[in-house]
C-alpha atoms as a PDB file:
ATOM      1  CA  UNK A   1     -45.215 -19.494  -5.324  1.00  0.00           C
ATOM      2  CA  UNK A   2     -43.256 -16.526  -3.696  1.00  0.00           C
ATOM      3  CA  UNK A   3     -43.645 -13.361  -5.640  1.00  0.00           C
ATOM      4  CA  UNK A   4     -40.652 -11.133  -7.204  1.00  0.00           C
ATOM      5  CA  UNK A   5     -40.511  -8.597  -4.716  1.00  0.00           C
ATOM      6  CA  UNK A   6     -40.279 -11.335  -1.715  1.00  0.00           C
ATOM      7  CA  UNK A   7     -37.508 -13.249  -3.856  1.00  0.00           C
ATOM      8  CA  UNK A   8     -35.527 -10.289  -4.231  1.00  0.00           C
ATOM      9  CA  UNK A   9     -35.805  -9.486  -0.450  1.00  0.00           C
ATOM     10  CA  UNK A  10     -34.788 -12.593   0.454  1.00  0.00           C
ATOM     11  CA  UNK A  11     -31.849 -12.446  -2.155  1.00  0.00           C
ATOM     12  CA  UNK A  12     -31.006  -9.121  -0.266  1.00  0.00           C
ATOM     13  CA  UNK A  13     -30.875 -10.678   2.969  1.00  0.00           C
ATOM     14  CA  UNK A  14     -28.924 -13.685   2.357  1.00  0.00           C
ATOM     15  CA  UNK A  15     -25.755 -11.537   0.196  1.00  0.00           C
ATOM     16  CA  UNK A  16     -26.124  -9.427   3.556  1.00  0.00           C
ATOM     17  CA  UNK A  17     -25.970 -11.951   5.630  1.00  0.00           C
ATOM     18  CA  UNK A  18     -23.080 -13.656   3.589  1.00  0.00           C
ATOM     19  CA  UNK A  19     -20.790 -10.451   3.413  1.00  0.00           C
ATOM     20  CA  UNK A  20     -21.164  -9.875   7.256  1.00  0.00           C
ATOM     21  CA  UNK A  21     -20.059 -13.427   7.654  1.00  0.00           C
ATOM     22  CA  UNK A  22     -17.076 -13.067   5.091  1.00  0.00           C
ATOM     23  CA  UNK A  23     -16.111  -9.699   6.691  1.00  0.00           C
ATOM     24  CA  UNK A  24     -15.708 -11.167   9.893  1.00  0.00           C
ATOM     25  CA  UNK A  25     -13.852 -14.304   8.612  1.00  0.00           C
ATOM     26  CA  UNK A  26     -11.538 -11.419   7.281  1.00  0.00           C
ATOM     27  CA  UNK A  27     -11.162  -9.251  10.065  1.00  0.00           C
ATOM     28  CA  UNK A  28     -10.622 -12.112  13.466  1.00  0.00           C
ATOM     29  CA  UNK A  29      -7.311 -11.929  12.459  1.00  0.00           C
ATOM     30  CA  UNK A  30      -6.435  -8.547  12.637  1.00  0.00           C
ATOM     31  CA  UNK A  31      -8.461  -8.049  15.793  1.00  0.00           C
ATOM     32  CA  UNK A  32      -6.763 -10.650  17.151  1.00  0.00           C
ATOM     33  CA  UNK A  33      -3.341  -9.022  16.601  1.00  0.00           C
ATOM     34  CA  UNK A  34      -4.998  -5.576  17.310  1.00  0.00           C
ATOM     35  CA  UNK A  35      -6.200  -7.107  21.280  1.00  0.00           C
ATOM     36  CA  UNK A  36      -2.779  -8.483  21.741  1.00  0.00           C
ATOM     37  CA  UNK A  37      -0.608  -5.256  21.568  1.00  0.00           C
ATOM     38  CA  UNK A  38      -2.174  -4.507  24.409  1.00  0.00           C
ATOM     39  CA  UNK A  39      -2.154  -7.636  26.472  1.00  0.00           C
ATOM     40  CA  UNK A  40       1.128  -9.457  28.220  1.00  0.00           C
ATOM     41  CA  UNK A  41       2.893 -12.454  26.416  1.00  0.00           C
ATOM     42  CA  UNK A  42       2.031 -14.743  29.329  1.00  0.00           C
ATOM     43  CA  UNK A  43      -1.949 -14.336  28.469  1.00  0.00           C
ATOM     44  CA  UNK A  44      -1.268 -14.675  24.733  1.00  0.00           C
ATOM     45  CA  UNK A  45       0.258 -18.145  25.265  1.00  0.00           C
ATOM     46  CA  UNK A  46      -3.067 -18.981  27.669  1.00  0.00           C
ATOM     47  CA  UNK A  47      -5.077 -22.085  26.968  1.00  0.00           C
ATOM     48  CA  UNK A  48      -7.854 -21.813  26.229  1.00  0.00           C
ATOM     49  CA  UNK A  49      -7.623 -18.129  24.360  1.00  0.00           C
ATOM     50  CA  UNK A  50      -8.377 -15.124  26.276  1.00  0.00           C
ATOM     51  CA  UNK A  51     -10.348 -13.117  23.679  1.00  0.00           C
ATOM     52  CA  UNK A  52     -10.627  -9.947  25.192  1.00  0.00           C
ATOM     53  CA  UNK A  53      -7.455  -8.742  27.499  1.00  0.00           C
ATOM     54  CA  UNK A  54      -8.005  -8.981  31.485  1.00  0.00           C
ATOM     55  CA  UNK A  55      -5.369  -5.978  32.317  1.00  0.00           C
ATOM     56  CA  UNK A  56      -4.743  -4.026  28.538  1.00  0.00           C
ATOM     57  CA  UNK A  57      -2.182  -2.050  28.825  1.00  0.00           C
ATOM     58  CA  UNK A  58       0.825  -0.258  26.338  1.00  0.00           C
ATOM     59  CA  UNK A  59       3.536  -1.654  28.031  1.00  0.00           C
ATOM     60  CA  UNK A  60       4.132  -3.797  24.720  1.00  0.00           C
ATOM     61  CA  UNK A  61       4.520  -0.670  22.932  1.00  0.00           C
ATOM     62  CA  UNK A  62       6.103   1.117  25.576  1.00  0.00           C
ATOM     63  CA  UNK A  63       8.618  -1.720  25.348  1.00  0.00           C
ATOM     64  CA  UNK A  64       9.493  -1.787  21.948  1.00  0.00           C
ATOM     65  CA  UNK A  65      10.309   1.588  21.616  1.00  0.00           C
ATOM     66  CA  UNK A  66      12.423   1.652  24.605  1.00  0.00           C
ATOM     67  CA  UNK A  67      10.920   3.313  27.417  1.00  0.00           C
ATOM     68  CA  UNK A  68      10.409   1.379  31.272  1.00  0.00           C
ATOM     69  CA  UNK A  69      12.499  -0.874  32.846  1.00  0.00           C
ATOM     70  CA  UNK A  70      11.315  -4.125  30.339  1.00  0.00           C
ATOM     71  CA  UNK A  71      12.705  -3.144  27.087  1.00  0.00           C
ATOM     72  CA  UNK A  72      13.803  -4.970  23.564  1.00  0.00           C
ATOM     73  CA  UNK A  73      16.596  -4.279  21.744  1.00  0.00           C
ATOM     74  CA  UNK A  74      14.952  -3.775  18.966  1.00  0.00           C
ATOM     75  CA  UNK A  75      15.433  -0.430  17.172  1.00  0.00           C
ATOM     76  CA  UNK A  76      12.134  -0.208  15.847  1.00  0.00           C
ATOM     77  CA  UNK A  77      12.194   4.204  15.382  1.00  0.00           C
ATOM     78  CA  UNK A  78      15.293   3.433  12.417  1.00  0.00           C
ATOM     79  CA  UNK A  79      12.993   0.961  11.212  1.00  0.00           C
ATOM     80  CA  UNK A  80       9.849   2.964  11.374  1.00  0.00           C
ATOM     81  CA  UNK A  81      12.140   6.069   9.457  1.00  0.00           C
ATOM     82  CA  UNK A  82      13.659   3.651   6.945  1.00  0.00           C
ATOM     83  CA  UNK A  83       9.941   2.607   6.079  1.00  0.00           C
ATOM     84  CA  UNK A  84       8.543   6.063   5.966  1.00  0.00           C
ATOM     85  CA  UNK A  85      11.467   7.569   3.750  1.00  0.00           C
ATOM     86  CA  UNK A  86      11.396   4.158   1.542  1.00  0.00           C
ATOM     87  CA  UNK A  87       7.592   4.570   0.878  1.00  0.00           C
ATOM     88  CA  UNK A  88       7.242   8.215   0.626  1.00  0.00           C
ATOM     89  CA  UNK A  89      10.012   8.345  -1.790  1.00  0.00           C
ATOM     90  CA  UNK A  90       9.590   5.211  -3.911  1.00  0.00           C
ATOM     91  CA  UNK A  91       5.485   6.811  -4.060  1.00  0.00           C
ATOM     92  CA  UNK A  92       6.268  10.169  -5.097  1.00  0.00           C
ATOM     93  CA  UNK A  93       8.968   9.170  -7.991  1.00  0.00           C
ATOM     94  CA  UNK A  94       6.280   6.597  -9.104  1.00  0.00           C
ATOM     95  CA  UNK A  95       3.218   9.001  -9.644  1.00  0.00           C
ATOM     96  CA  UNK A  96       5.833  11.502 -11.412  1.00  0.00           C
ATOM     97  CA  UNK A  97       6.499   9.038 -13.615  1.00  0.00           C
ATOM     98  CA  UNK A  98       3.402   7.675 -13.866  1.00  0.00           C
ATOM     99  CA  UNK A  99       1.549  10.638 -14.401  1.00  0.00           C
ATOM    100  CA  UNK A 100       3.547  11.138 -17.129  1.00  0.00           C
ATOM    101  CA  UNK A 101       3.603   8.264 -18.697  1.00  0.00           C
ATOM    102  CA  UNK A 102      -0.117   8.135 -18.000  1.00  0.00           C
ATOM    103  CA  UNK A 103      -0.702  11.628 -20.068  1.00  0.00           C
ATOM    104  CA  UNK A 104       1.392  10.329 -22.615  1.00  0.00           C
ATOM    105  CA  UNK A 105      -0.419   6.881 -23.129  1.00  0.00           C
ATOM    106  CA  UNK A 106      -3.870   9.012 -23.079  1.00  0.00           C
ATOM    107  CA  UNK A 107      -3.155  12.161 -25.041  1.00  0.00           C
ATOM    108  CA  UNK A 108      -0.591  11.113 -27.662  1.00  0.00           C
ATOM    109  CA  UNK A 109       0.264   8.448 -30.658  1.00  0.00           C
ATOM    110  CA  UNK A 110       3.632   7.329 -31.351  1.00  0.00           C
ATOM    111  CA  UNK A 111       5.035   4.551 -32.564  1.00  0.00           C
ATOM    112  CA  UNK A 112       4.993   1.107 -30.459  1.00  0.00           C
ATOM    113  CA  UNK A 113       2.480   2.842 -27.922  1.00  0.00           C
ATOM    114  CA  UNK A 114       0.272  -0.369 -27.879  1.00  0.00           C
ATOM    115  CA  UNK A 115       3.390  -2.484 -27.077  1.00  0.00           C
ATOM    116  CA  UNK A 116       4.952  -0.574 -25.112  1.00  0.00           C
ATOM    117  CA  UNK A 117       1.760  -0.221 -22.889  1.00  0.00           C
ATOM    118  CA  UNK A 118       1.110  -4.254 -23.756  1.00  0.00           C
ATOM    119  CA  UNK A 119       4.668  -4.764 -21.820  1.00  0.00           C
ATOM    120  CA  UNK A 120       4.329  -2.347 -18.840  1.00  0.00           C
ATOM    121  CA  UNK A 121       1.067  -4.337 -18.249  1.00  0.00           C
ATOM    122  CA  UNK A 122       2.698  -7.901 -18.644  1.00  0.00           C
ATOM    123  CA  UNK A 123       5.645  -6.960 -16.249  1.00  0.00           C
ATOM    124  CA  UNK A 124       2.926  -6.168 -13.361  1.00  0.00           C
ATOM    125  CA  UNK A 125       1.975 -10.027 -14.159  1.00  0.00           C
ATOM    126  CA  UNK A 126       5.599 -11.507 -12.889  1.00  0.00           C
ATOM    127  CA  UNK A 127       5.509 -11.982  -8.968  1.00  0.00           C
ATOM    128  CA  UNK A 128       7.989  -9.648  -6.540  1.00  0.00           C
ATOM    129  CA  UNK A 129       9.292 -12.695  -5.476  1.00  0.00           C
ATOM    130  CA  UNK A 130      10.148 -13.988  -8.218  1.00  0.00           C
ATOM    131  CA  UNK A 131      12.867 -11.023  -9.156  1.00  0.00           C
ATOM    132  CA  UNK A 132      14.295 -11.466  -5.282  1.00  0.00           C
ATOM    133  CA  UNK A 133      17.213 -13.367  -7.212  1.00  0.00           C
ATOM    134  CA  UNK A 134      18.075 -11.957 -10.008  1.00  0.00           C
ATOM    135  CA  UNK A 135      17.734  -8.420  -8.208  1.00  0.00           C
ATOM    136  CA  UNK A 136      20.161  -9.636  -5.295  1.00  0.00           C
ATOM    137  CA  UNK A 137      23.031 -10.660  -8.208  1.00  0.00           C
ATOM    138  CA  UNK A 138      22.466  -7.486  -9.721  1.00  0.00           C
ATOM    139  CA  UNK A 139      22.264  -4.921  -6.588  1.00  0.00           C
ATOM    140  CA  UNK A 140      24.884  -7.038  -5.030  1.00  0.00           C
ATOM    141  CA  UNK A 141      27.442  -6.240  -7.969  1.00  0.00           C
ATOM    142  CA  UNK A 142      26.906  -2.370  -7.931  1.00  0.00           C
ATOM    143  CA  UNK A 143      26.192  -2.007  -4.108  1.00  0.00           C
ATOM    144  CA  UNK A 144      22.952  -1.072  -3.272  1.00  0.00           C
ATOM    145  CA  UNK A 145      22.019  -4.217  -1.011  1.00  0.00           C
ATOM    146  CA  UNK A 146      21.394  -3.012   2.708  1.00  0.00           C
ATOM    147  CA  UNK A 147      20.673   0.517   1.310  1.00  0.00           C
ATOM    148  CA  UNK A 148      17.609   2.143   0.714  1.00  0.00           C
ATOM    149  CA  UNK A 149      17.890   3.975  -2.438  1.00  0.00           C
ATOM    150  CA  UNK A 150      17.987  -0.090  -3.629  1.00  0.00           C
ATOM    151  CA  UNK A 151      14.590  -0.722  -2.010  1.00  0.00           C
ATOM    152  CA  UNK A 152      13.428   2.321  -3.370  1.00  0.00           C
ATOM    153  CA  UNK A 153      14.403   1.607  -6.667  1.00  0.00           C
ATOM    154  CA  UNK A 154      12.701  -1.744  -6.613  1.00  0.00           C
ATOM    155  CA  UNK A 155       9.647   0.013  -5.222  1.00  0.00           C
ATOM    156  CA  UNK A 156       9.521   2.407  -8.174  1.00  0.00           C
ATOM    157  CA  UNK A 157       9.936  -0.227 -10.457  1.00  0.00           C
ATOM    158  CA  UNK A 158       6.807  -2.381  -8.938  1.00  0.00           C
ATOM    159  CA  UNK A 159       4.638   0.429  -9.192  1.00  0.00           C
ATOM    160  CA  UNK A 160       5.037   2.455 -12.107  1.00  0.00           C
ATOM    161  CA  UNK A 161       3.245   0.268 -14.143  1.00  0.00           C
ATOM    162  CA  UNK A 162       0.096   0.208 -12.174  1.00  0.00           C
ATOM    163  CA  UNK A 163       0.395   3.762 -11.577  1.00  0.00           C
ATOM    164  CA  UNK A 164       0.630   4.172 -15.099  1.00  0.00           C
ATOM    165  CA  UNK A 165      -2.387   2.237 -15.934  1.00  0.00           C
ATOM    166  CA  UNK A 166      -4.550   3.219 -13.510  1.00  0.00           C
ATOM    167  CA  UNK A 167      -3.932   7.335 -14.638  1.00  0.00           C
ATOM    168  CA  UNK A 168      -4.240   6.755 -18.045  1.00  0.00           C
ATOM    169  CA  UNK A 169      -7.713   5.487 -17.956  1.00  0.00           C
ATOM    170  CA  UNK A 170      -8.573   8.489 -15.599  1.00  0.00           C
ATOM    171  CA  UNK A 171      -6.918  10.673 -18.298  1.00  0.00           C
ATOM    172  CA  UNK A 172      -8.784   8.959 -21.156  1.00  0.00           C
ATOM    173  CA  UNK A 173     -11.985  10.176 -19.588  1.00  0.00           C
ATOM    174  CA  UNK A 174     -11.468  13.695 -19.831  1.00  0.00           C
ATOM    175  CA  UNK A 175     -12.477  15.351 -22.752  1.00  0.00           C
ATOM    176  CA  UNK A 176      -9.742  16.608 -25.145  1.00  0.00           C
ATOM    177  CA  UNK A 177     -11.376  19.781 -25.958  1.00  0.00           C
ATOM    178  CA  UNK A 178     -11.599  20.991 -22.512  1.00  0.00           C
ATOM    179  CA  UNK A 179      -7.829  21.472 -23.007  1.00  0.00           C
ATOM    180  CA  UNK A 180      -8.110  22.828 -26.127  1.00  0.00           C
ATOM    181  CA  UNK A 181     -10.370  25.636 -25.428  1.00  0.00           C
ATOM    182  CA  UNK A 182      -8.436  26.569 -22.246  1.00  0.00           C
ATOM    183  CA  UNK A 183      -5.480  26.773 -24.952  1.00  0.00           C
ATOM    184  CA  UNK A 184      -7.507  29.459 -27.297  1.00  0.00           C
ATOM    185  CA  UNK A 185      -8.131  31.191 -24.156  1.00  0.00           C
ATOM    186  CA  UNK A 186      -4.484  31.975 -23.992  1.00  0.00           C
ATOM    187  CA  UNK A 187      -3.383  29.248 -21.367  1.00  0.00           C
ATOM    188  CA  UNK A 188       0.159  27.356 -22.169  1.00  0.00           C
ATOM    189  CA  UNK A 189      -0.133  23.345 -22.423  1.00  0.00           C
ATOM    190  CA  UNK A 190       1.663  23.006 -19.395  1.00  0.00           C
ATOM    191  CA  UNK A 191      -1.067  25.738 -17.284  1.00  0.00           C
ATOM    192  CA  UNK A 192      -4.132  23.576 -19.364  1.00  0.00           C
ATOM    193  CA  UNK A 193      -2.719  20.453 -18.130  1.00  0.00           C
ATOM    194  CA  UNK A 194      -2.593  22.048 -14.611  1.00  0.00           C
ATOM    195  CA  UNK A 195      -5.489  24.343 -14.190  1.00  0.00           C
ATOM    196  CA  UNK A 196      -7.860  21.924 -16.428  1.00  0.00           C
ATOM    197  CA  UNK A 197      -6.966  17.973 -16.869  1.00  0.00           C
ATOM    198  CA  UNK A 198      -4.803  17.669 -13.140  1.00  0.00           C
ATOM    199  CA  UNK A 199      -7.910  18.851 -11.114  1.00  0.00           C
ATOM    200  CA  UNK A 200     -10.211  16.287 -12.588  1.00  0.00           C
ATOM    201  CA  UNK A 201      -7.716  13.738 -12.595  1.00  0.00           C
ATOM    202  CA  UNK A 202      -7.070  13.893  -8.877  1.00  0.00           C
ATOM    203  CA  UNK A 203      -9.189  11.491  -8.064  1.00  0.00           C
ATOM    204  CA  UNK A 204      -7.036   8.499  -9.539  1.00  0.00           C
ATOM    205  CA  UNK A 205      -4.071  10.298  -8.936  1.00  0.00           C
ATOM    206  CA  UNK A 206      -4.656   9.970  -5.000  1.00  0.00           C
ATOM    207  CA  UNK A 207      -5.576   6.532  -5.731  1.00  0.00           C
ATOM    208  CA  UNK A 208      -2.876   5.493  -7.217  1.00  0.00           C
ATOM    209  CA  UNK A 209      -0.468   6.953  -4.731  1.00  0.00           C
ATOM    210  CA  UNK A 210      -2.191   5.287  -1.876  1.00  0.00           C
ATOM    211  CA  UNK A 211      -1.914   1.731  -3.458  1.00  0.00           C
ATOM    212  CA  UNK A 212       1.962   2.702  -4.593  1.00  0.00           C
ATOM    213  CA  UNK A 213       2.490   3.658  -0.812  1.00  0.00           C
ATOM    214  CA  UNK A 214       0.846   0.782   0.579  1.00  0.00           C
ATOM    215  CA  UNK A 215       2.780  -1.672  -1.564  1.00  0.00           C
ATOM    216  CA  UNK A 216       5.691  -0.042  -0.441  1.00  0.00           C
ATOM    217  CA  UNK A 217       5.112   0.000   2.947  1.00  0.00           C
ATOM    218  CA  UNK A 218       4.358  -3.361   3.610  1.00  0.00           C
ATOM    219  CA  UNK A 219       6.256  -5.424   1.146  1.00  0.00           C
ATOM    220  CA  UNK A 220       7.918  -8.037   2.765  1.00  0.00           C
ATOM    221  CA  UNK A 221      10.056 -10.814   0.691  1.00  0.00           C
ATOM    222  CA  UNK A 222      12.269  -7.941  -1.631  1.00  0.00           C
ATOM    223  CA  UNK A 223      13.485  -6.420   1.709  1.00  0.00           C
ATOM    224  CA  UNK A 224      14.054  -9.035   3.565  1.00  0.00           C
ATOM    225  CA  UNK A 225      15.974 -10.473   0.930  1.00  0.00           C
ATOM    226  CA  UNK A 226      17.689  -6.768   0.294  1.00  0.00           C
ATOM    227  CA  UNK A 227      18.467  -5.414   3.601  1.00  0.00           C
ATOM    228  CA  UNK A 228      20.547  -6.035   6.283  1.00  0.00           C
ATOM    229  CA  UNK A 229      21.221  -3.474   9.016  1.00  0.00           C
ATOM    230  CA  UNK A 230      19.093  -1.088  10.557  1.00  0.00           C
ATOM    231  CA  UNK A 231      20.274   1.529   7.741  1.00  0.00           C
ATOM    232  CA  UNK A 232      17.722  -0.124   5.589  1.00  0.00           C
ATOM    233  CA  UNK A 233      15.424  -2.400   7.232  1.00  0.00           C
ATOM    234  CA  UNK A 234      12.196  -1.556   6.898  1.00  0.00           C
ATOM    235  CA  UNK A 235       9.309  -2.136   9.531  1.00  0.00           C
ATOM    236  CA  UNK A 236       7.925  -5.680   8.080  1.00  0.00           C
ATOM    237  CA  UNK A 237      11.504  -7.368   7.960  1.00  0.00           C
ATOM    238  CA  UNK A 238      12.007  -5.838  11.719  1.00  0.00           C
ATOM    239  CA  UNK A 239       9.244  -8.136  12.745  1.00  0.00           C
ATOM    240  CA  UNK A 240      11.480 -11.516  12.558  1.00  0.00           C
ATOM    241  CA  UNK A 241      13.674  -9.734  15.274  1.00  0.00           C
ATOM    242  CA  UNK A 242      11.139 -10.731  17.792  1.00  0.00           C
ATOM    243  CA  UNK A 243      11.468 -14.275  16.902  1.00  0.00           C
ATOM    244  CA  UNK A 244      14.613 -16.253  18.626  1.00  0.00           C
ATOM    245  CA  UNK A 245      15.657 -19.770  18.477  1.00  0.00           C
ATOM    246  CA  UNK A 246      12.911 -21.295  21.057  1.00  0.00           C
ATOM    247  CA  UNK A 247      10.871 -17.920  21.742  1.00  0.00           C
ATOM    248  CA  UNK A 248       8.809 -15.583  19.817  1.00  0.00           C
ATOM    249  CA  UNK A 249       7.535 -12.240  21.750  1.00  0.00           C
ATOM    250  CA  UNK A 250       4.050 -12.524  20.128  1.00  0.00           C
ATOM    251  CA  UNK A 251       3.246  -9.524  21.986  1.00  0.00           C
ATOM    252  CA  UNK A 252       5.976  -7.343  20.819  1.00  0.00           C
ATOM    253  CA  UNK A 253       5.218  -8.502  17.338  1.00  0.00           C
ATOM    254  CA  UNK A 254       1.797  -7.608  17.356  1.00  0.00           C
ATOM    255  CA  UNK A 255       2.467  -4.497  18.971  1.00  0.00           C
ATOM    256  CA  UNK A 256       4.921  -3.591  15.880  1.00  0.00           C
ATOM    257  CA  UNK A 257       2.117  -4.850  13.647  1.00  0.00           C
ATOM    258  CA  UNK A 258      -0.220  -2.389  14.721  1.00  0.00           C
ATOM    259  CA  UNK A 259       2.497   0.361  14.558  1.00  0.00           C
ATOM    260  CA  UNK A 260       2.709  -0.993  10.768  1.00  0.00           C
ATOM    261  CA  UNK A 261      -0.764  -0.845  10.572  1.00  0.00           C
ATOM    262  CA  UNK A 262      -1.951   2.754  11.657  1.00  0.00           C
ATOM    263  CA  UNK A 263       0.031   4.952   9.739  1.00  0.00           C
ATOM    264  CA  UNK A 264      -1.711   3.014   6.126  1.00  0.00           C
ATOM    265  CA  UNK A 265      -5.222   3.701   7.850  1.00  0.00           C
ATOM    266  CA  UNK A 266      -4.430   7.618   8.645  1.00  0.00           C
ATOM    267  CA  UNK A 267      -3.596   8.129   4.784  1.00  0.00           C
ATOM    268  CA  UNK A 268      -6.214   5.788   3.506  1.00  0.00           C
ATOM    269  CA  UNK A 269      -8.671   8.105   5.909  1.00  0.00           C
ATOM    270  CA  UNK A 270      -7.231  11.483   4.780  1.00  0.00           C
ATOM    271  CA  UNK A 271      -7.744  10.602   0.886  1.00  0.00           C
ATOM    272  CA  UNK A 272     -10.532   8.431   1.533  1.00  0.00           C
ATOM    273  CA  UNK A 273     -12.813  10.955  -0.252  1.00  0.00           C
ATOM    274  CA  UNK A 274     -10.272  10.699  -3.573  1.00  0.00           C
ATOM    275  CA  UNK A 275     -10.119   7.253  -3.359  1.00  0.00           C
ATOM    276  CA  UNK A 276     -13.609   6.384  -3.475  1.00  0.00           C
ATOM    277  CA  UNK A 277     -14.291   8.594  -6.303  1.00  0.00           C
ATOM    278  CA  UNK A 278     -10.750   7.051  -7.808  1.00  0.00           C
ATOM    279  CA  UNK A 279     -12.142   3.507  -7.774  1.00  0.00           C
ATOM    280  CA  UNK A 280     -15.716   4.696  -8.894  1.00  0.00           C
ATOM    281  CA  UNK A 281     -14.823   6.578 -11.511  1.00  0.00           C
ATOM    282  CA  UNK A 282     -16.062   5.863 -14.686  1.00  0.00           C
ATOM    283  CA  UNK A 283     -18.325   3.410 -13.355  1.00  0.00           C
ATOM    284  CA  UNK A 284     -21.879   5.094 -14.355  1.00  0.00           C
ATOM    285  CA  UNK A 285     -22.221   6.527 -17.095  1.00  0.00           C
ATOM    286  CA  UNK A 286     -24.427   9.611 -17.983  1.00  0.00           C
END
């Protein structure tokens, strides 16, 4: 019979084995929209596939934002400004709020706290989607469709919750009486919140503003639904105007995707440190 040691190797091997297969299941597809950017629309349409691009080039991004002779008019800088201001906005206004809310969830009792937090938590349950309609009734009546303080609004709205619960549980893990000594030592609540409690909280605070900014930037089906012009369309709802009756500029499109793509990866890289201790935090315990 095989001994412990060999099972557990084995074991080892075969989860290894099995992630590296799921991870690459996962990422074909983006690398396959990553390769085409740089490749012309005649070789995406070639049969059979052409993996790896004979003559890359940037003339697909080139293209889209309007420099060299073969251009689209697609006005993808308003859209990539309209996303930026959307998701930098909607993210700050939900980690004010939700560090606040967050504090007051983990510091203090009042009445219908438990509901209260019971019903932030249940609205995060009801799909985006699923408020497209009776958000397009409403913004429609006090106009804020094709406007981006609407989209912002909405964004706020789909993230404070998270936000909120995500900080509390950071904030529940600091001890109390490290704020309460600070305050014999002469410090105000407001300078023992931020000297003391902010500093350690950090860590979830970065990652919830990373997943608020990310849900902002690439939601899809509420702007689509809540934006019209290029005042307010955002990047992911500018992708359908490569598609045309018979045609679709696969090229174009994937060359926008990656544009959609890389600003998500330089934030997740700069707060990568924060985020890893965000989502580990807690985790072992002493």
């Amino acid at each position: 019979m095989m001994n412990g040691k060999l099972r557990k190797q084995i074991g080892a091997i075969a989860t290894w084995v099995l992630t590296f297969i799921l991870m690459v299941i996962i990422c074909v597809p983006g690398l396959w929209v990553v390769l085409t950017a740089f490749r012309p629309n005649g070789e995406v349409l070639a049969k059979p596939p052409v993996w790896i691009p004979e003559n890359p080039s940037l003339n697909n991004f080139a293209k889209i934002f309007g420099f060299g002779a073969d251009q689209v008019a697609i006005p993808v800088p308003a859209y990539f400004a309209n996303s930026l201001i959307i998701a930098l906005t909607s993210t700050a206004i939900a980690l004010l709020i939700g560090m606040s809310g967050g504090y007051a969830f983990a510091r203090y009792r009042f009445r219908f706290k438990n509901g209260l937090f019971l019903g932030l938590m249940l609205s995060r349950t009801v799909p985006g989607i699923a408020l497209s309609l009776p958000i397009f009734m409403i913004w429609s009546r006090i106009g804020l469709i094709d406007a981006k303080l609407g989209l912002i609004i909405v964004y706020v709205a789909l993230n404070v919750p998270f936000t909120i619960w995500l900080i509390d549980g950071f904030f529940r893990q600091i001890p109390k009486e490290m704020s309460e000594a600070a305050q014999v030592d002469g410090c105000t609540r407001w300078q023992a919140f931020w000297k003391i409690e902010f500093p350690l909280a950090k860590s979830g605070i970065a990652s919830a503003g990373i997943f608020a900014f990310l849900t902002s930037w690439n939601e899809y089906a509420l702007a689509s639904n809540l934006t019209r012009s290029t005042d307010s369309k955002t990047l992911p709802v500018g992708l359908m105007d490569f598609t045309a009756q018979f045609t679709i500029d696969w090229a174009g499109m994937s060359a926008m995707a990656v544009i959609i793509i890389i600003p998500a990866l330089i934030l997740t890289f700069l707060v990568q440190k924060h985020l890893i201790a965000g989502l580990t935090f807690g985790g072992v315990k002493g």
